[in-house]
Protein backbone atom coordinates (compact mmCIF):
# COMPACT_ATOMS: atom_id res chain seq x y z
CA UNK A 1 -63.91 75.39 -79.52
CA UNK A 2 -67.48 75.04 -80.59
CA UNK A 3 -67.26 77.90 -83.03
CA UNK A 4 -63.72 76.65 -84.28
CA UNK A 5 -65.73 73.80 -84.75
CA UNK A 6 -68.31 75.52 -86.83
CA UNK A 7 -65.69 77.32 -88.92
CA UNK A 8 -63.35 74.27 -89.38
CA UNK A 9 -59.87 74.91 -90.68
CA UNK A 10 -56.92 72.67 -91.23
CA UNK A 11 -54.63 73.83 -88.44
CA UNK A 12 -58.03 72.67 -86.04
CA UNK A 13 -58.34 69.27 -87.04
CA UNK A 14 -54.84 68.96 -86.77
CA UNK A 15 -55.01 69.58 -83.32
CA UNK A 16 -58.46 67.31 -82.95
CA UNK A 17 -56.45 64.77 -84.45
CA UNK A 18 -53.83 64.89 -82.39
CA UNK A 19 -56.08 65.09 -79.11
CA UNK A 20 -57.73 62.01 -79.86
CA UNK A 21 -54.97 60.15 -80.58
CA UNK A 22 -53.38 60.81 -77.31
CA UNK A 23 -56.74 60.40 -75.41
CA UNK A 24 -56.40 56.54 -77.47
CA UNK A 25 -53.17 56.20 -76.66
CA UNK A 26 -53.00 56.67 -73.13
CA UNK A 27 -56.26 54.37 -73.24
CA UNK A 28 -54.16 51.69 -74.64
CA UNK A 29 -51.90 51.76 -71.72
CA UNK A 30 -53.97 52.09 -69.35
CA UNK A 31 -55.17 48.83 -70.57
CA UNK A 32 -51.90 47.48 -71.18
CA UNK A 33 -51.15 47.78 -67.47
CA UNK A 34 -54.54 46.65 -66.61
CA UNK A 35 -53.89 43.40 -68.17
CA UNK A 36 -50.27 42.93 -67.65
CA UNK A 37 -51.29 43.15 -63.82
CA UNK A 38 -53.83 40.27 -64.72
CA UNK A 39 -51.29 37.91 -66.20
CA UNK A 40 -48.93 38.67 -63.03
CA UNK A 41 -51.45 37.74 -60.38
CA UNK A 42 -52.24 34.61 -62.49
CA UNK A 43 -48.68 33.57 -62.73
CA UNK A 44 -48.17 34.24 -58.97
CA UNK A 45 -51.18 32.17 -57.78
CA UNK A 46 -49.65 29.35 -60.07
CA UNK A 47 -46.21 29.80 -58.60
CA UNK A 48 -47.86 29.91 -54.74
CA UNK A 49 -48.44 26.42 -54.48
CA UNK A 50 -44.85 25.90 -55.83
CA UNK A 51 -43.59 28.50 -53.43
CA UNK A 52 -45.02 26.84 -49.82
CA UNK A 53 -43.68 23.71 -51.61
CA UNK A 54 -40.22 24.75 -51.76
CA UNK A 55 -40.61 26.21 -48.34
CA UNK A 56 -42.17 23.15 -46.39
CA UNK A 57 -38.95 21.73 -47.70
CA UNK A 58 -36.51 23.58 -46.71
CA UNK A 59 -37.42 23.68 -43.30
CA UNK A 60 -38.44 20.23 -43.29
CA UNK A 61 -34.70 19.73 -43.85
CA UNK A 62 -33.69 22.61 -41.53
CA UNK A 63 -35.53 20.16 -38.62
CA UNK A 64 -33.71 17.26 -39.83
CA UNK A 65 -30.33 18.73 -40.25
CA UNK A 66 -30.64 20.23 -36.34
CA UNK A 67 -31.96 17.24 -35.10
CA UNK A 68 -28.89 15.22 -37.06
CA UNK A 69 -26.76 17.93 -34.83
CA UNK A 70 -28.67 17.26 -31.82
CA UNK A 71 -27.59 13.23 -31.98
CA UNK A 72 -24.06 13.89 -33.47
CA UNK A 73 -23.72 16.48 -30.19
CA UNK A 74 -25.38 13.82 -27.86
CA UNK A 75 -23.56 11.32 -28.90
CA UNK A 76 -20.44 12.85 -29.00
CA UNK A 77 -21.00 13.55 -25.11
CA UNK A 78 -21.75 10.25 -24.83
CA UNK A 79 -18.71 8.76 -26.01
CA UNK A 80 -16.75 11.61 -24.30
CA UNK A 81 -18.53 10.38 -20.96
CA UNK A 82 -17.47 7.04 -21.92
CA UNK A 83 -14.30 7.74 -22.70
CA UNK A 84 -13.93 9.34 -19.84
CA UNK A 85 -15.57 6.42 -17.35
CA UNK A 86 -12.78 4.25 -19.29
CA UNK A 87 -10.18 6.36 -18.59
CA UNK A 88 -10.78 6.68 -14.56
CA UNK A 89 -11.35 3.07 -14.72
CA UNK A 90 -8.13 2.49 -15.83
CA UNK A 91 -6.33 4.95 -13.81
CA UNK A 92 -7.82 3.45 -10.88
CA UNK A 93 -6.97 0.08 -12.07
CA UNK A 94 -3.16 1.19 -12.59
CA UNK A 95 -3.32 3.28 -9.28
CA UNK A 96 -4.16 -0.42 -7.40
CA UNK A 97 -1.54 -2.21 -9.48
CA UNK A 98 1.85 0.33 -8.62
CA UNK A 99 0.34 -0.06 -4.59
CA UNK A 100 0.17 -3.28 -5.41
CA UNK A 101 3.45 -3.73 -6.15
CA UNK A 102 5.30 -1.04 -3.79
CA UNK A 103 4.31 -3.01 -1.04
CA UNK A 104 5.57 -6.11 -2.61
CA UNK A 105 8.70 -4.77 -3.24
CA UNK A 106 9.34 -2.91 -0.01
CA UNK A 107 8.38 -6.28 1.72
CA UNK A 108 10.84 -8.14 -0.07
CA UNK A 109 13.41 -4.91 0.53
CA UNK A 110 12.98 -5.76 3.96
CA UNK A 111 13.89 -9.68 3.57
CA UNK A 112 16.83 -8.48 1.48
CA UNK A 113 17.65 -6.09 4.60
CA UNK A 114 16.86 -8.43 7.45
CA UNK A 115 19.34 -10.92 5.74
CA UNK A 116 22.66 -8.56 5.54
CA UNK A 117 24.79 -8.78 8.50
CA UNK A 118 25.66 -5.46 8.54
CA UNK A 119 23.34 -2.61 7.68
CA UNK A 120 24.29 -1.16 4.16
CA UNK A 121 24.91 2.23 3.40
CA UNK A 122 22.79 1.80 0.10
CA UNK A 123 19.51 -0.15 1.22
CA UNK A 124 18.39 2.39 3.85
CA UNK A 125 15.03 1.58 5.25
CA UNK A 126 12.92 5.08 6.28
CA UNK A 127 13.90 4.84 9.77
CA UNK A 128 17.46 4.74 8.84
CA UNK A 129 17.19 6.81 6.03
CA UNK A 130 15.71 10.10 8.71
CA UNK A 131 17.83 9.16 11.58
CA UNK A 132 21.16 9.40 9.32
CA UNK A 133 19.90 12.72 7.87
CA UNK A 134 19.37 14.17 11.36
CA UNK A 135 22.96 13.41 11.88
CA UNK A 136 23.48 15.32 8.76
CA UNK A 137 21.75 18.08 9.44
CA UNK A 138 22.99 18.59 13.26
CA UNK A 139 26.65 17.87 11.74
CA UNK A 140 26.00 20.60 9.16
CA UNK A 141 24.42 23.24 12.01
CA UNK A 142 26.88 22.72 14.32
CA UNK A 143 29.50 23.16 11.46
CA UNK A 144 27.82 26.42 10.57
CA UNK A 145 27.39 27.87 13.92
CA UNK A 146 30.93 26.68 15.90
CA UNK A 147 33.63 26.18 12.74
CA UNK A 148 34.04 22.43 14.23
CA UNK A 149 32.41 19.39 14.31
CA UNK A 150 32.54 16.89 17.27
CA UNK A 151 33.98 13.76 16.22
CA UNK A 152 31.47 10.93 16.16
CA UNK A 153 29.62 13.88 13.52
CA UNK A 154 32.92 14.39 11.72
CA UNK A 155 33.02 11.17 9.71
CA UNK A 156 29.35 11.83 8.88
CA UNK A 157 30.47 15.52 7.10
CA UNK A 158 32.55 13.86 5.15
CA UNK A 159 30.61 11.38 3.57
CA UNK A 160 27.08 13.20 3.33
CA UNK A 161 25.56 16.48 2.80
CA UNK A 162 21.78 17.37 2.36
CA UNK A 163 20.68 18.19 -1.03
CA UNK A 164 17.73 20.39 -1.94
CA UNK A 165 16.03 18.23 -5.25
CA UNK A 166 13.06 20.13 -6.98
CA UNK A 167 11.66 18.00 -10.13
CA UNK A 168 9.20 19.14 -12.32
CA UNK A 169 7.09 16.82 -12.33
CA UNK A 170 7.02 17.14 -8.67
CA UNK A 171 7.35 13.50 -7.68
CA UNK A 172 11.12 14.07 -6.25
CA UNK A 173 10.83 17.49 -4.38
CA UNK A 174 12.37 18.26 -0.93
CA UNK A 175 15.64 17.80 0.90
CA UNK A 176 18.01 14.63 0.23
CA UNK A 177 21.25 13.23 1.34
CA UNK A 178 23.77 13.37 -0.72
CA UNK A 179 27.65 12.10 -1.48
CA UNK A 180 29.71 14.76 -0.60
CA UNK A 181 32.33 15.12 -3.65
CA UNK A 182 29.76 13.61 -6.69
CA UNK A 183 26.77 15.28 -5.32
CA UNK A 184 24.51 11.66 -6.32
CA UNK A 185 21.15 11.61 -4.43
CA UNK A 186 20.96 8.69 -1.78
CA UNK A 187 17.68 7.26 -1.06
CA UNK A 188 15.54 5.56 1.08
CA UNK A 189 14.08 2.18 -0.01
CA UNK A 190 10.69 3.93 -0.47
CA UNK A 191 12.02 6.72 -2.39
CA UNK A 192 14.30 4.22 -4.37
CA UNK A 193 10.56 2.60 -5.68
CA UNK A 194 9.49 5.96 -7.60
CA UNK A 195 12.75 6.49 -8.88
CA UNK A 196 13.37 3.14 -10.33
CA UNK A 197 9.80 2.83 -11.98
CA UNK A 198 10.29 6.31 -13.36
CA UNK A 199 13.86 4.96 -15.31
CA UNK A 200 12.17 1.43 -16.07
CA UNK A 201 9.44 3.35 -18.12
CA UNK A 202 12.07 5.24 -19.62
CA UNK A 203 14.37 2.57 -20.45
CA UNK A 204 11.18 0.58 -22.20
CA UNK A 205 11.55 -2.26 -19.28
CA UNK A 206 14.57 -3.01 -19.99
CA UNK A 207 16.74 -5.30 -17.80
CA UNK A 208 18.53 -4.75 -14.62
CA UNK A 209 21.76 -3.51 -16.30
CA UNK A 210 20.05 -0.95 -18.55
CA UNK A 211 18.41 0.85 -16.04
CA UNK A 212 21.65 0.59 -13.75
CA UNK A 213 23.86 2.31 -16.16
CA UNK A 214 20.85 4.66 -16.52
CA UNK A 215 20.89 5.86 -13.07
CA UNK A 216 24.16 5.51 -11.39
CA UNK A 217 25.29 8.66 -12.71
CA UNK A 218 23.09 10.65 -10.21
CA UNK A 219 21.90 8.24 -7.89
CA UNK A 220 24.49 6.99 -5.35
CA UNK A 221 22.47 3.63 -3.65
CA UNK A 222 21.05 2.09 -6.58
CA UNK A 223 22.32 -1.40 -6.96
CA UNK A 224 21.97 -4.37 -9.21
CA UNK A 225 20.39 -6.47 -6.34
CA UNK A 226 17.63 -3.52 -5.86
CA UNK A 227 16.58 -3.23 -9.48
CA UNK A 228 16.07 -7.20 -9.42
CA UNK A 229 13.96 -7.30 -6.83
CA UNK A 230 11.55 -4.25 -8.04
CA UNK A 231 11.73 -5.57 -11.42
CA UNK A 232 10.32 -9.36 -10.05
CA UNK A 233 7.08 -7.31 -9.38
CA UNK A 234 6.36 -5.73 -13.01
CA UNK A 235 3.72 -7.73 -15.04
CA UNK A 236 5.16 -7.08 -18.43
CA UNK A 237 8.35 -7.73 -18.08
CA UNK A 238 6.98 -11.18 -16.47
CA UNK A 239 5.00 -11.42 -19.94
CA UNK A 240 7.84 -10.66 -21.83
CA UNK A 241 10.39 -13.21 -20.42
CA UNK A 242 7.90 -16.08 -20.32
CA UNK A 243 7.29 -16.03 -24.00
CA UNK A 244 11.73 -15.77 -24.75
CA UNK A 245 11.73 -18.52 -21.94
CA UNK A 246 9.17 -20.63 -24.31
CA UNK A 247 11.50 -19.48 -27.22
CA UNK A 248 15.04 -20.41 -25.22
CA UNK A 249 13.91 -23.66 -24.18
CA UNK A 250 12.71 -24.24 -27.54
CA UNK A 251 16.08 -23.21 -29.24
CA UNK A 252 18.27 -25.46 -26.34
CA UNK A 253 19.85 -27.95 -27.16
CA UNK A 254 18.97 -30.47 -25.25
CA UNK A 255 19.65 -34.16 -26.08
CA UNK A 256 16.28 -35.04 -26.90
CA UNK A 257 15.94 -32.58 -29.56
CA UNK A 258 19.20 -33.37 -31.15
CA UNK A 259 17.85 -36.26 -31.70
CA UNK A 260 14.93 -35.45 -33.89
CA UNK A 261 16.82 -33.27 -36.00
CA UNK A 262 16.63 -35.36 -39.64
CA UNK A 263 20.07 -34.37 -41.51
CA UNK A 264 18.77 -35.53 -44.66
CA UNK A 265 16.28 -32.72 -44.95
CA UNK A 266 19.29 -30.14 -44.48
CA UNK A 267 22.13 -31.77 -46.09
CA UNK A 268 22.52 -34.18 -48.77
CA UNK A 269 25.22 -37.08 -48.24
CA UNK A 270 27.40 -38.09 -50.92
CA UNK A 271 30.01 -40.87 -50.77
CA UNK A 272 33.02 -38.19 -49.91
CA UNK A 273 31.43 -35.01 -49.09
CA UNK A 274 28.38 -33.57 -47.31
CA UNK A 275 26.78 -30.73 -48.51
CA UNK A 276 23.97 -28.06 -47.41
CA UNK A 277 20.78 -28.06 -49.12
CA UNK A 278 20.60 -24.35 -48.30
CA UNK A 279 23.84 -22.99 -48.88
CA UNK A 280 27.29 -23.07 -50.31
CA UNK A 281 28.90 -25.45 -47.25
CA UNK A 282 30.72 -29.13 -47.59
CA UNK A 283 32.40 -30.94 -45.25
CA UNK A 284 34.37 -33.86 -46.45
CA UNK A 285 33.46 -37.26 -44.80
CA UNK A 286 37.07 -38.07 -43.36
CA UNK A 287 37.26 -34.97 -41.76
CA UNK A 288 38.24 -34.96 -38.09
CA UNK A 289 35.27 -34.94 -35.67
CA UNK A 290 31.58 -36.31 -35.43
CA UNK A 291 29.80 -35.40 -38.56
CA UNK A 292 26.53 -34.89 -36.58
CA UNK A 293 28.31 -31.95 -34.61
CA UNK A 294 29.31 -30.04 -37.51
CA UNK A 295 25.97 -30.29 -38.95
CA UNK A 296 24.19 -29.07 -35.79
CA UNK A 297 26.72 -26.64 -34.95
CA UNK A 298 26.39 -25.29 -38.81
CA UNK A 299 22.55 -25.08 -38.76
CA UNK A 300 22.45 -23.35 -35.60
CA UNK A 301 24.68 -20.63 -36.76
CA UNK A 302 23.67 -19.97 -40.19
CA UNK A 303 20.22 -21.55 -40.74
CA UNK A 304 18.38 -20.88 -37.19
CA UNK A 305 15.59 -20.13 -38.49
CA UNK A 306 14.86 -23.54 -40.88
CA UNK A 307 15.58 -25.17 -37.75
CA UNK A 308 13.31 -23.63 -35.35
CA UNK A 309 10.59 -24.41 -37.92
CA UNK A 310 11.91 -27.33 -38.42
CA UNK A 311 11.72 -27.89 -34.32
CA UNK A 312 8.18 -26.15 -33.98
CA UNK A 313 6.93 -28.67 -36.46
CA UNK A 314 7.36 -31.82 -35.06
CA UNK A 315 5.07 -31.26 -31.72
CA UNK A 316 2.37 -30.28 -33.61
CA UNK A 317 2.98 -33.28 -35.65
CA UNK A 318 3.54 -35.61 -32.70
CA UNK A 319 0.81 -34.22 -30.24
CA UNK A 320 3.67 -32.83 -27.99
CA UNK A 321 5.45 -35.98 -27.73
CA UNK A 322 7.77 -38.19 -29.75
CA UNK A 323 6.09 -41.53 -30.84
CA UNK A 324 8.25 -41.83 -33.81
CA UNK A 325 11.75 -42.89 -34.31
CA UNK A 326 13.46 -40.03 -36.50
CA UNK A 327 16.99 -40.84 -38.26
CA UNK A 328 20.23 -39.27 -37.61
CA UNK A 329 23.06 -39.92 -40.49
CA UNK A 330 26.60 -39.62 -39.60
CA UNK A 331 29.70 -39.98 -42.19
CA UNK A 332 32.15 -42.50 -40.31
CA UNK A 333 35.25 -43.31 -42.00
CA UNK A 334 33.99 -42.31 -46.03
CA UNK A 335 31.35 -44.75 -45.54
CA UNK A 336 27.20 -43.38 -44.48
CA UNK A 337 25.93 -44.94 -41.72
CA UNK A 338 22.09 -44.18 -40.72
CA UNK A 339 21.56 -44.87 -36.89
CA UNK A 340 18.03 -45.28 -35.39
CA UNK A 341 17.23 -43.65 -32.20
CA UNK A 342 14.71 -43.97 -29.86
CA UNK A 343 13.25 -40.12 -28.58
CA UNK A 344 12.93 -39.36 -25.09
């Protein structure tokens, strides 16, 4: 080199040129990278701060959102716990109520029993109810085993047989007499309880002729008399009828309430004919009968409902009682007449 040096030439500092320009170049990256690498850790000690930031944050928010699960879990538990206290409560509640009222209605079975002259084929009491299904079965055994029957048993064949019964639900499961022919379950008065609450829930406690028609066709004892009597012990129904007793005696017509109906707010009286305020009707005034009892009898059937709050309002404006004297017009003869009467 030294000596190409000494004799120089132009294909030698060609290649010195080149040399050192490579030798700068790669000195130029090198300090490039240097540099860039500079800027980088200076961007990524700003960002740090950012960075541990962002991640305090998020599981800051993490903690919360599991704790927010931790409550929403505890107190879904305890509202299930609740909900479940509530629920035994009032199954024990209900469980105390049906005792409540088997017992009243098997006591009053018994009354009903006590006071029949005869013992009757449908209102068999327990004792009854096994020792007449002991006949059955020893009619049936003998029956099996000889081909005859003696003859105090035979009338028994005839009438009964035992029945297997297997519900579902389980409540009616085991053996059964039953009519021999239609193949309806008899009962026992205990028995009879279960079965008639089970038809009064599904009839929607409905009266005693709903659930009669409901269960005659497979039970062969049920009778009118029987459904009263466990009916008198239901709550509900007691409920039910006392408010439509309030309504009944409130729609009645008794005389006292006649009297405070005021025609003139339902009709308006001309000097021949008598017409409704809210409909198309007339009478004429000389037509045959009382006036007042075609009015009533018209109200009643087409506008009960004006009248019943026409009838609700006057306790409320009277306290309860009638200290006024209301007016009753009547069309006697083509000529009005207004008569003032005293309320009861």
């Amino acid at each position: 080199m030294h000596e190409k040096l000494k004799n120089p030439n132009l294909d030698t500092l060609t290649q010195l040129q080149n040399a050192i320009g490579k030798e700068k170049e790669a000195r130029d990256q090198k300090m490039n990278a240097t540099e860039s690498g500079r800027m980088n850790n200076m961007e990524i000690s700003k960002e740090r701060p950012n960075l541990v930031v962002m991640a305090n944050k998020t599981l800051r928010k993490s903690r919360e959102n599991n704790s927010e699960e931790e409550n929403e879990q505890n107190e879904l538990e305890l509202n299930l716990r609740e909900d479940v206290g509530v629920g035994a409560e009032k199954k024990a509640q209900k469980s105390v109520y049906l005792r409540e009222w088997r017992d009243k209605y098997l006591a009053d079975m018994e009354k009903v029993i006590g006071q029949k002259r005869i013992q009757p084929r449908n209102l068999l009491s327990e004792v009854n109810y096994k020792n007449l299904m002991e006949k059955v079965k020893l009619a049936e055994d003998t029956h099996r085993m000889n081909g005859q029957v003696p003859k105090h048993l035979n009338s028994v064949l005839k009438k009964y047989r035992i029945s297997r019964v297997n519900e579902p639900s389980g409540e009616m499961a085991g053996n059964f007499l039953a009519e021999n022919g239609t193949g309806r379950i008899i009962l026992s008065v205990a028995h009879l309880f279960n079965v008639l609450h089970k038809y009064h829930l599904l009839t929607g406690h409905r009266r005693s002729i709903s659930m009669f028609n409901a269960m005659k066709k497979e039970y062969a004892n049920v009778t009118v008399e029987s459904i009263i009597t466990f009916l008198s012990g239901c709550q509900e129904c007691k409920t039910e009828n006392k408010n439509k007793r309030r309504m009944a005696t409130l729609m009645m017509s008794y005389a006292y309430k006649e009297r405070r109906i005021d025609y003139k707010q339902f009709y308006q009286f001309g000097r021949d004919v008598i017409e409704c305020r809210h409909c198309a009707y007339r009478r004429w005034a000389d037509a045959p009968g009382k006036p007042t009892n075609a009015q009533r009898s018209h109200l009643k059937k087409y506008h009960m409902n004006v009248l019943a709050r026409y009838r609700t309002s006057i306790p409320e404006r009277d306290g309860g009682h009638s200290k006024t004297n209301d007016e009753e017009s009547s069309q006697n003869g083509g000529r009005t007449t207004t008569t003032t009467m005293a309320n009861e």
